[in-house]
Protein backbone atom coordinates (compact mmCIF):
# COMPACT_ATOMS: atom_id res chain seq x y z
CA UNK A 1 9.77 13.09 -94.72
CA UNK A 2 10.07 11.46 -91.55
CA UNK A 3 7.56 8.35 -90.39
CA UNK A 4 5.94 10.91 -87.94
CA UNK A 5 4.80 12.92 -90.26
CA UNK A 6 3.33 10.40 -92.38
CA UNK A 7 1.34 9.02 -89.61
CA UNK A 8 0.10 12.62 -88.70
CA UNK A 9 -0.51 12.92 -92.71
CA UNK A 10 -2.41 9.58 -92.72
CA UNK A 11 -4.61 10.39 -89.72
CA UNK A 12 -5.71 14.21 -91.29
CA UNK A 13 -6.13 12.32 -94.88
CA UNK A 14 -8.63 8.97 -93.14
CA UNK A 15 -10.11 10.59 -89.55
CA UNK A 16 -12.46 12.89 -89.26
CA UNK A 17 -10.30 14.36 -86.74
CA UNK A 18 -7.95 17.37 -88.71
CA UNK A 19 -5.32 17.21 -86.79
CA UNK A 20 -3.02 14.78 -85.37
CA UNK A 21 -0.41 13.78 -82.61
CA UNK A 22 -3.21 15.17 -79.79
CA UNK A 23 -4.10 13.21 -77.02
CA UNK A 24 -6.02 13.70 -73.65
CA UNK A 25 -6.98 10.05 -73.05
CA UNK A 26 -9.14 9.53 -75.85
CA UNK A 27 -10.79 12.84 -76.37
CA UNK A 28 -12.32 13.15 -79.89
CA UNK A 29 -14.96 13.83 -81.93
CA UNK A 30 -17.06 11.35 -82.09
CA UNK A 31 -20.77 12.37 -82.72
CA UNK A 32 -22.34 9.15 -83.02
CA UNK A 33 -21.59 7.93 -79.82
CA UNK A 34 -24.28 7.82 -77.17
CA UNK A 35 -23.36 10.98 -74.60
CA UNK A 36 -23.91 10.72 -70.83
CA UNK A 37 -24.34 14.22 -69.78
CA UNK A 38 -25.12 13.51 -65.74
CA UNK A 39 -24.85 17.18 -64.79
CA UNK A 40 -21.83 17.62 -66.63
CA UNK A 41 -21.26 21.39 -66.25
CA UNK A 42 -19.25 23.85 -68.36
CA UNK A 43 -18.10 27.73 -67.00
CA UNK A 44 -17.37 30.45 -69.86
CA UNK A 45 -14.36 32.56 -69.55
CA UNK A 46 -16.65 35.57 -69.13
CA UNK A 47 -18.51 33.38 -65.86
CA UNK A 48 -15.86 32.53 -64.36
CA UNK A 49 -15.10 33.78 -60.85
CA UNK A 50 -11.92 36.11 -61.07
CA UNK A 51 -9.82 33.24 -58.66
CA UNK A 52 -10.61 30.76 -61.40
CA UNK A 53 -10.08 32.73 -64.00
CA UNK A 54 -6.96 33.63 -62.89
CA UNK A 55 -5.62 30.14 -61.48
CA UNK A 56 -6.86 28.38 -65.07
CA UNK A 57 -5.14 31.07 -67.16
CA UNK A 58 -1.69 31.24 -65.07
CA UNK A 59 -1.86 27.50 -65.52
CA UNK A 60 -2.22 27.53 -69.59
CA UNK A 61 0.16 30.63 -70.09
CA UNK A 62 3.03 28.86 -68.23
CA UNK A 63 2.41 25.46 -70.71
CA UNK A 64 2.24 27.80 -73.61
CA UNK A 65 4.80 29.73 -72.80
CA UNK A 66 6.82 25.92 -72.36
CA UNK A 67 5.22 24.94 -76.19
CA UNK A 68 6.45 28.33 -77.64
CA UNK A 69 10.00 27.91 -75.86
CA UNK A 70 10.22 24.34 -76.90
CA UNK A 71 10.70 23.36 -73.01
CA UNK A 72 10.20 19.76 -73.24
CA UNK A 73 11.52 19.18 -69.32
CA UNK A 74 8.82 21.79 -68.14
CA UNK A 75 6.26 19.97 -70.42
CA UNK A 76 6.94 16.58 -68.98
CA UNK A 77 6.98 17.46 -65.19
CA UNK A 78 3.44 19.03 -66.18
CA UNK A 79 2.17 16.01 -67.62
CA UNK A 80 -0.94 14.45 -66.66
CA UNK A 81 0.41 10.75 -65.46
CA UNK A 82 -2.17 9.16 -67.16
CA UNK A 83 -0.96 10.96 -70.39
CA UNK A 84 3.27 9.68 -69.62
CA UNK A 85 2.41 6.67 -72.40
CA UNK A 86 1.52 9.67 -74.63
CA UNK A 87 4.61 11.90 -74.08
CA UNK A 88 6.47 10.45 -77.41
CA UNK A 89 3.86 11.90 -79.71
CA UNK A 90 2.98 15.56 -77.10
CA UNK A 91 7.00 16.00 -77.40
CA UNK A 92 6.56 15.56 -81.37
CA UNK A 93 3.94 17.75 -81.99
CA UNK A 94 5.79 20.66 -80.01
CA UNK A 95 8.63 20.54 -82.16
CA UNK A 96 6.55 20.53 -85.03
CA UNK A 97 4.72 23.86 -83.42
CA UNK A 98 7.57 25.52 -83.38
CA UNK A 99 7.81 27.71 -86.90
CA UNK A 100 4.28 27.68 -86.94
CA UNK A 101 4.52 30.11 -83.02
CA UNK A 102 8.00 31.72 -84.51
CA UNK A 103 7.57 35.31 -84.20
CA UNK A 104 4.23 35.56 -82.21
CA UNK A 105 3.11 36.46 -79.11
CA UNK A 106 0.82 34.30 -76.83
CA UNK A 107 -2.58 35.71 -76.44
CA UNK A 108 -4.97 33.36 -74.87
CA UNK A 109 -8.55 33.84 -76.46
CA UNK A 110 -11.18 31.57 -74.25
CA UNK A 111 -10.98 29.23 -71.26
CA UNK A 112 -13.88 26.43 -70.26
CA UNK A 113 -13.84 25.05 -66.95
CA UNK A 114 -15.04 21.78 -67.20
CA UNK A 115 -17.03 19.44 -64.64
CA UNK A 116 -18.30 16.04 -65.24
CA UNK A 117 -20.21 16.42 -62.22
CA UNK A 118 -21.61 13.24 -60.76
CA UNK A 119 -20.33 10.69 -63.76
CA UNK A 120 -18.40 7.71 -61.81
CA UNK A 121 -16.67 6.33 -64.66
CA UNK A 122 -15.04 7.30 -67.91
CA UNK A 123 -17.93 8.57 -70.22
CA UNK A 124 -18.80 10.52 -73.54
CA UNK A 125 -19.28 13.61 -72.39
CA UNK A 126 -21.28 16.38 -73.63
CA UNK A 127 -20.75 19.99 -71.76
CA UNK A 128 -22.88 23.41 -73.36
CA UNK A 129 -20.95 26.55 -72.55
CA UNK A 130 -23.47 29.56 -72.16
CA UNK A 131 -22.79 33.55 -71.70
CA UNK A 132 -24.83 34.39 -68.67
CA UNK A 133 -27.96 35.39 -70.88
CA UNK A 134 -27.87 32.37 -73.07
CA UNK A 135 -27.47 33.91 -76.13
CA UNK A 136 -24.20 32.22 -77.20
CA UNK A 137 -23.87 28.21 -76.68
CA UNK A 138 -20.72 26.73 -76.89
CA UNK A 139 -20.51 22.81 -77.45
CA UNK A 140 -17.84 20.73 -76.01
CA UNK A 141 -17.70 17.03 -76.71
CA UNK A 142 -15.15 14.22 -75.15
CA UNK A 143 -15.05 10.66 -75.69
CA UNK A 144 -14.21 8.38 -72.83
CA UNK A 145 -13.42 11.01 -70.71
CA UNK A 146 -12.66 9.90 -67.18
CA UNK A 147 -14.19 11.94 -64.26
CA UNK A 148 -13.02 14.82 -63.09
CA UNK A 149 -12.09 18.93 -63.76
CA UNK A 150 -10.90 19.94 -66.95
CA UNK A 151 -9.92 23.15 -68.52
CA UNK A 152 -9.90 24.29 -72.13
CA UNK A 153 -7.51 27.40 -73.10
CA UNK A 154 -7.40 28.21 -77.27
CA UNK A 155 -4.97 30.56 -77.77
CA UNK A 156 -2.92 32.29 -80.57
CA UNK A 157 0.33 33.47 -81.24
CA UNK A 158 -0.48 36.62 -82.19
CA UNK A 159 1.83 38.05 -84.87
CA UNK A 160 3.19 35.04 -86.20
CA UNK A 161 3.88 34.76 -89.72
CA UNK A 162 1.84 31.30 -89.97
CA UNK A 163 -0.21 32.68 -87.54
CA UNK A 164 -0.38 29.32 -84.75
CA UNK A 165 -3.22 28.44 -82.99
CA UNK A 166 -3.43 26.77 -80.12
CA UNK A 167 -5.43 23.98 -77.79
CA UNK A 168 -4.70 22.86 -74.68
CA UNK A 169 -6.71 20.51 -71.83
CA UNK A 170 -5.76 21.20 -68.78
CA UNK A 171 -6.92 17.95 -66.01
CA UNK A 172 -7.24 18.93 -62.11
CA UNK A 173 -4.55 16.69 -60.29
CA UNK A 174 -5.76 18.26 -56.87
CA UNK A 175 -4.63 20.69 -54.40
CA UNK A 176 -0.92 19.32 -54.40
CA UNK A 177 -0.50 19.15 -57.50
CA UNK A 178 -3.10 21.61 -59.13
CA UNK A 179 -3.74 22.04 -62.99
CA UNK A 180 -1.93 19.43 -65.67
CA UNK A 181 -1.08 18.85 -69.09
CA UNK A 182 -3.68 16.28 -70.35
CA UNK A 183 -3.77 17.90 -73.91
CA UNK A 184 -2.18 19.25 -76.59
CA UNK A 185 -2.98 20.66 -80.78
CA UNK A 186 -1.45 23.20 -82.47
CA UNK A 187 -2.64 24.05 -85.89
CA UNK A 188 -1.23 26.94 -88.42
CA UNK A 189 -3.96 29.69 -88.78
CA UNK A 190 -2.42 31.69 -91.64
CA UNK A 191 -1.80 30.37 -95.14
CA UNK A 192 0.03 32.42 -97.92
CA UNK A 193 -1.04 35.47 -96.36
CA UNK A 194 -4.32 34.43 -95.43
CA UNK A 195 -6.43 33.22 -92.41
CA UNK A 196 -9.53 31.47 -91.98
CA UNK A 197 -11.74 34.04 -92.42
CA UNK A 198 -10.46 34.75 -96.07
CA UNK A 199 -10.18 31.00 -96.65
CA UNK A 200 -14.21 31.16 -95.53
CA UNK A 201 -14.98 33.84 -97.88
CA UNK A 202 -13.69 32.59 -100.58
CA UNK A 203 -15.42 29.12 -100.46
CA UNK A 204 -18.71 31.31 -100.71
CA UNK A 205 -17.57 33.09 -103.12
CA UNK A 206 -16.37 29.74 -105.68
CA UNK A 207 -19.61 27.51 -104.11
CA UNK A 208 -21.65 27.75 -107.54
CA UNK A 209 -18.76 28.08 -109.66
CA UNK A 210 -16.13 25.83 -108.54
CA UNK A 211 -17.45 23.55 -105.82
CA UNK A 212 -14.83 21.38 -105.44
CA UNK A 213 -12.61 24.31 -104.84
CA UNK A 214 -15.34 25.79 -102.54
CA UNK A 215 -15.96 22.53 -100.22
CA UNK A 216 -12.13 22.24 -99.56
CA UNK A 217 -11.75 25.66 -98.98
CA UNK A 218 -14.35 25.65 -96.35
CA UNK A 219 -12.50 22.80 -94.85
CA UNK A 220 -9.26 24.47 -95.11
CA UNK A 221 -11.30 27.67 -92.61
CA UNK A 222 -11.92 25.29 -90.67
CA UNK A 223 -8.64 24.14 -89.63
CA UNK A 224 -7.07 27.58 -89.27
CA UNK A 225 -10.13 28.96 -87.63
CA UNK A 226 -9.81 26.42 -84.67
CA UNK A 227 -6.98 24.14 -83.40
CA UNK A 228 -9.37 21.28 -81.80
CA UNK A 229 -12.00 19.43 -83.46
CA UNK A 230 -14.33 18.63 -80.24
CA UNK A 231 -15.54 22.07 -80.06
CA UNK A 232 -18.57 23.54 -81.70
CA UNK A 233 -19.19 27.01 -81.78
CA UNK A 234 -22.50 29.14 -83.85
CA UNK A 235 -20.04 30.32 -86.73
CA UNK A 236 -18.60 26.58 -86.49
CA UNK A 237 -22.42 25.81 -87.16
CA UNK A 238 -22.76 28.03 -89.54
CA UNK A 239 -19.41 26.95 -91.59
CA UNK A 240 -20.70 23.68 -91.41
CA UNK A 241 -24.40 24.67 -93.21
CA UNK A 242 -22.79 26.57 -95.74
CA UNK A 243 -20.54 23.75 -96.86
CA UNK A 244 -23.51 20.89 -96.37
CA UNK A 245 -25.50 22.87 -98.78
CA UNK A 246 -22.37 22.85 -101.70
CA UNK A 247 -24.18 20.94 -105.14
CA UNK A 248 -22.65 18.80 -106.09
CA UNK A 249 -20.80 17.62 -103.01
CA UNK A 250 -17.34 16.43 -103.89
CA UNK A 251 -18.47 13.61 -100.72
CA UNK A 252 -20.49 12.45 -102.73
CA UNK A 253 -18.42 11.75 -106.08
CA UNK A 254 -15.81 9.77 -104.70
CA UNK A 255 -14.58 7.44 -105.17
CA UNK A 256 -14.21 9.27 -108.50
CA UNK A 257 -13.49 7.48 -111.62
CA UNK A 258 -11.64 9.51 -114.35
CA UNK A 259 -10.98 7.66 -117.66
CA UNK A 260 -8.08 8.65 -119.52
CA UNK A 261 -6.56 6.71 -122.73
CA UNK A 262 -5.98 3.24 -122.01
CA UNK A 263 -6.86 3.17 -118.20
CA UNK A 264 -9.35 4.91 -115.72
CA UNK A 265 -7.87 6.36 -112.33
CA UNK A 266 -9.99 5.89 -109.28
CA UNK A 267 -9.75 8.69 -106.58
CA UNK A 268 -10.72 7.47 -103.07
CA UNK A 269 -9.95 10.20 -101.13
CA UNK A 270 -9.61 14.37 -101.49
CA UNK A 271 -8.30 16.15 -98.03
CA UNK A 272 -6.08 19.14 -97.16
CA UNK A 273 -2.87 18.70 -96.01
CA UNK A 274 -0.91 21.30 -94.82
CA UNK A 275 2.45 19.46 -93.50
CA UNK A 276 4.37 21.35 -95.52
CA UNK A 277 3.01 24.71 -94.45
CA UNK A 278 1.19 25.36 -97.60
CA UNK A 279 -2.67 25.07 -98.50
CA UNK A 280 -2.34 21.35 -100.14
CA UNK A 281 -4.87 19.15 -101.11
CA UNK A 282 -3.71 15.15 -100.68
CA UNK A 283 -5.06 12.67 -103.66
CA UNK A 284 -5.64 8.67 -102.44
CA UNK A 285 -5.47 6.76 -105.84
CA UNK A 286 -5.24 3.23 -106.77
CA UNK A 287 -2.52 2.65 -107.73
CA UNK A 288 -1.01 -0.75 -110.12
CA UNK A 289 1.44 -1.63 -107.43
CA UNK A 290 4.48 -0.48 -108.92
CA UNK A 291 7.28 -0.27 -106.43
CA UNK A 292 10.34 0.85 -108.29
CA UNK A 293 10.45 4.49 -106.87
CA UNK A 294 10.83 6.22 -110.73
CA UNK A 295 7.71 4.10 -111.50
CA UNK A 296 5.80 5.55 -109.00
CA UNK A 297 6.90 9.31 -109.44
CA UNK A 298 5.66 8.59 -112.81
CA UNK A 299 2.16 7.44 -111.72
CA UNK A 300 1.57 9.34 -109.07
CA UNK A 301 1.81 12.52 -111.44
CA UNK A 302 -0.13 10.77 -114.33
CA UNK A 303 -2.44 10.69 -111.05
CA UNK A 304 -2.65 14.03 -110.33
CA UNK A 305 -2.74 15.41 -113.69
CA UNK A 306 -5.62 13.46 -114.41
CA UNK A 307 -7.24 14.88 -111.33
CA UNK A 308 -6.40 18.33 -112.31
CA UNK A 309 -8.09 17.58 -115.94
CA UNK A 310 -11.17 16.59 -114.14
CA UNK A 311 -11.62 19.50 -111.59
CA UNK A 312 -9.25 22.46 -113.30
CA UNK A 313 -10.24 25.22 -110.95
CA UNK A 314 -7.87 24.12 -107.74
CA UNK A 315 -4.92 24.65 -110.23
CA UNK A 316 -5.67 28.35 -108.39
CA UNK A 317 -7.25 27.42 -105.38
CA UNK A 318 -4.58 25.70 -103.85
CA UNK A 319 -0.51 25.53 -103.52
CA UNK A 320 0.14 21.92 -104.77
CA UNK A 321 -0.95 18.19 -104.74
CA UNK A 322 0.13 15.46 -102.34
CA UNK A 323 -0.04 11.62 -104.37
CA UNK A 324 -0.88 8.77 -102.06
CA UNK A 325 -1.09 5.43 -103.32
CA UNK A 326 -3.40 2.53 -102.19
CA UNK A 327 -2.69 -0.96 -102.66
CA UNK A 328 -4.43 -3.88 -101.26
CA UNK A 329 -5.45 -1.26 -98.32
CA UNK A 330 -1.67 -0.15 -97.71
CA UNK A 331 -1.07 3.76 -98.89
CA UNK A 332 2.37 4.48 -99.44
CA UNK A 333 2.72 8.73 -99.47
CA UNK A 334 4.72 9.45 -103.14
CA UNK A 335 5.31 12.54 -103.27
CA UNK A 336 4.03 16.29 -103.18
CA UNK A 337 3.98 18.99 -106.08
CA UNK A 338 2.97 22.55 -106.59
CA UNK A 339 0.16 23.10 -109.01
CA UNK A 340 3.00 24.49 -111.60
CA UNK A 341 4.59 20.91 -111.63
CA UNK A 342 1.69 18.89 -112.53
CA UNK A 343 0.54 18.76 -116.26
């Protein structure tokens, strides 16, 4: 495994943010920060005048089309100049898209036209995306987002065998130099066979029997639902209730202490990882600080097995187990293996 994709496995495992290698200045989540909404505005797909509409989604089909074609050059002469620092990590993450958009065809599902209105400096910033008759309230939140125009375009690859979905943002350079490449996430949307919508059926269904298996399938919907984490949608909402009202929360267990024999394991940390393409869950554990690599292979599955012992039922909820090890606040990623592997 390269280092890339053990920072992009470290970020999913300790942010709140579920994806990684995505930047548009430094757009995230971040719900406890104050918001400065100053007549921010947001325009719907369905509101948008047919020129817009048209100019935003010529803009994000031609980027997409350079993601699914792997065109770095194209990507680059798009790029937002803010964002050139950036490039190293947009380049990685498109050749990481790639076998998740094999076989697909681009189909772009919504646009937002952003406007931060009369903000004169960069800002947490709050937009609310309404259909004409208010009914249906999209939220859109950005941290430190400097002002301007913005687009959103989520699209899919329609077809695809690991079914790729994807984000972009989109930042107005002007009339010269029109819409750019300020953003960029890509996340797989179909796991052995199944989307998000299965993956959110079946965390209702295990939620009084199995909730360990439940929460982390609700979180694994999640991520192939939607490819960006600053958006907030009603069945986002709704996704969200569900899982909050899972007793007892696996939250609130760990760190989880699991004695077995001569020693108890502590569990920090529980979160999917799917770098390998495959619904896996990734274990933090404190580990003795062995460093002789047979030493910890050996640990690391005494780890997981003893995991396993204490929550059985994602032996069939999941494809396999990623060990990480944590040490004096370093964690070292062991190794991964399928459910079969681990005693």
């Amino acid at each position: 495994m390269n280092a890339q994709k053990e920072v992009c496995r470290a970020e999913r495992i300790f942010s709140k943010m579920q994806f990684c290698c995505w930047k548009v200045f430094a757009v995230a989540a971040a719900l406890a920060a104050p918001v400065a909404s100053l007549a921010a505005t947001c325009t719907s797909q369905a509101e948008l005048s047919p020129i817009d509409r048209s100019v935003v989604a010529t803009a994000g089909q031609k980027l997409l089309e350079d993601v699914m074609g792997q065109n770095l050059a194209g990507l680059k002469a798009a790029l937002l100049p803010a964002e050139a620092p950036a490039w190293d990590e947009i380049s990685a993450a498109v050749e990481q898209a790639q076998p998740l958009l094999k076989g697909g065809q681009i189909q772009i599902r919504d646009l937002y036209l952003l406007d931060t209105g009369n903000q004169t400096e960069p800002a947490d910033t709050q937009f609310f995306c309404s259909n004409q008759s208010g009914s249906l309230t999209v939220s859109i939140l950005m941290h430190a987002l400097p002002p301007g125009r913005y687009a959103v375009v989520l699209a899919e690859a329609a077809g695809a065998p690991l079914g790729g979905q994807m984000g972009l943002i989109l930042a107005w350079g002007g009339p010269d130099a029109g819409w750019r490449l300020a953003g960029l996430s890509v996340h797989q949307g179909i796991f052995d066979g199944h989307d998000g919508v299965w993956s959110w059926e079946r965390a209702r269904t295990l939620a009084t029997e199995d909730p360990w298996s439940a929460w982390y399938s609700y979180d694994l919907a999640r991520y192939a639902l939607l490819p960006v984490d600053f958006l907030s949608s009603p069945n986002m909402d709704k996704l969200r209730q569900e899982q909050s009202q899972i007793a007892p929360s696996p939250q609130d267990a760990l760190p989880l202490s699991i004695p077995e024999g001569d020693r108890t394991w502590k569990i920090d940390a529980v979160g999917i990882d799917v770098s390998l393409h495959e619904p896996d869950l990734a274990v933090v554990y404190e580990s003795t600080g062995v460093t002789d690599p047979a030493a910890q292979r050996t640990e690391a599955v005494a780890a997981l097995g003893a995991f396993l012992k204490a929550q059985p039922g994602l032996r069939e909820s999941f494809h396999g187990l990623w060990a990480i090890a944590v040490r004096d606040g370093k964690r070292t990623p062991v190794m991964e293996l399928p459910m079969d592997k681990i005693p």
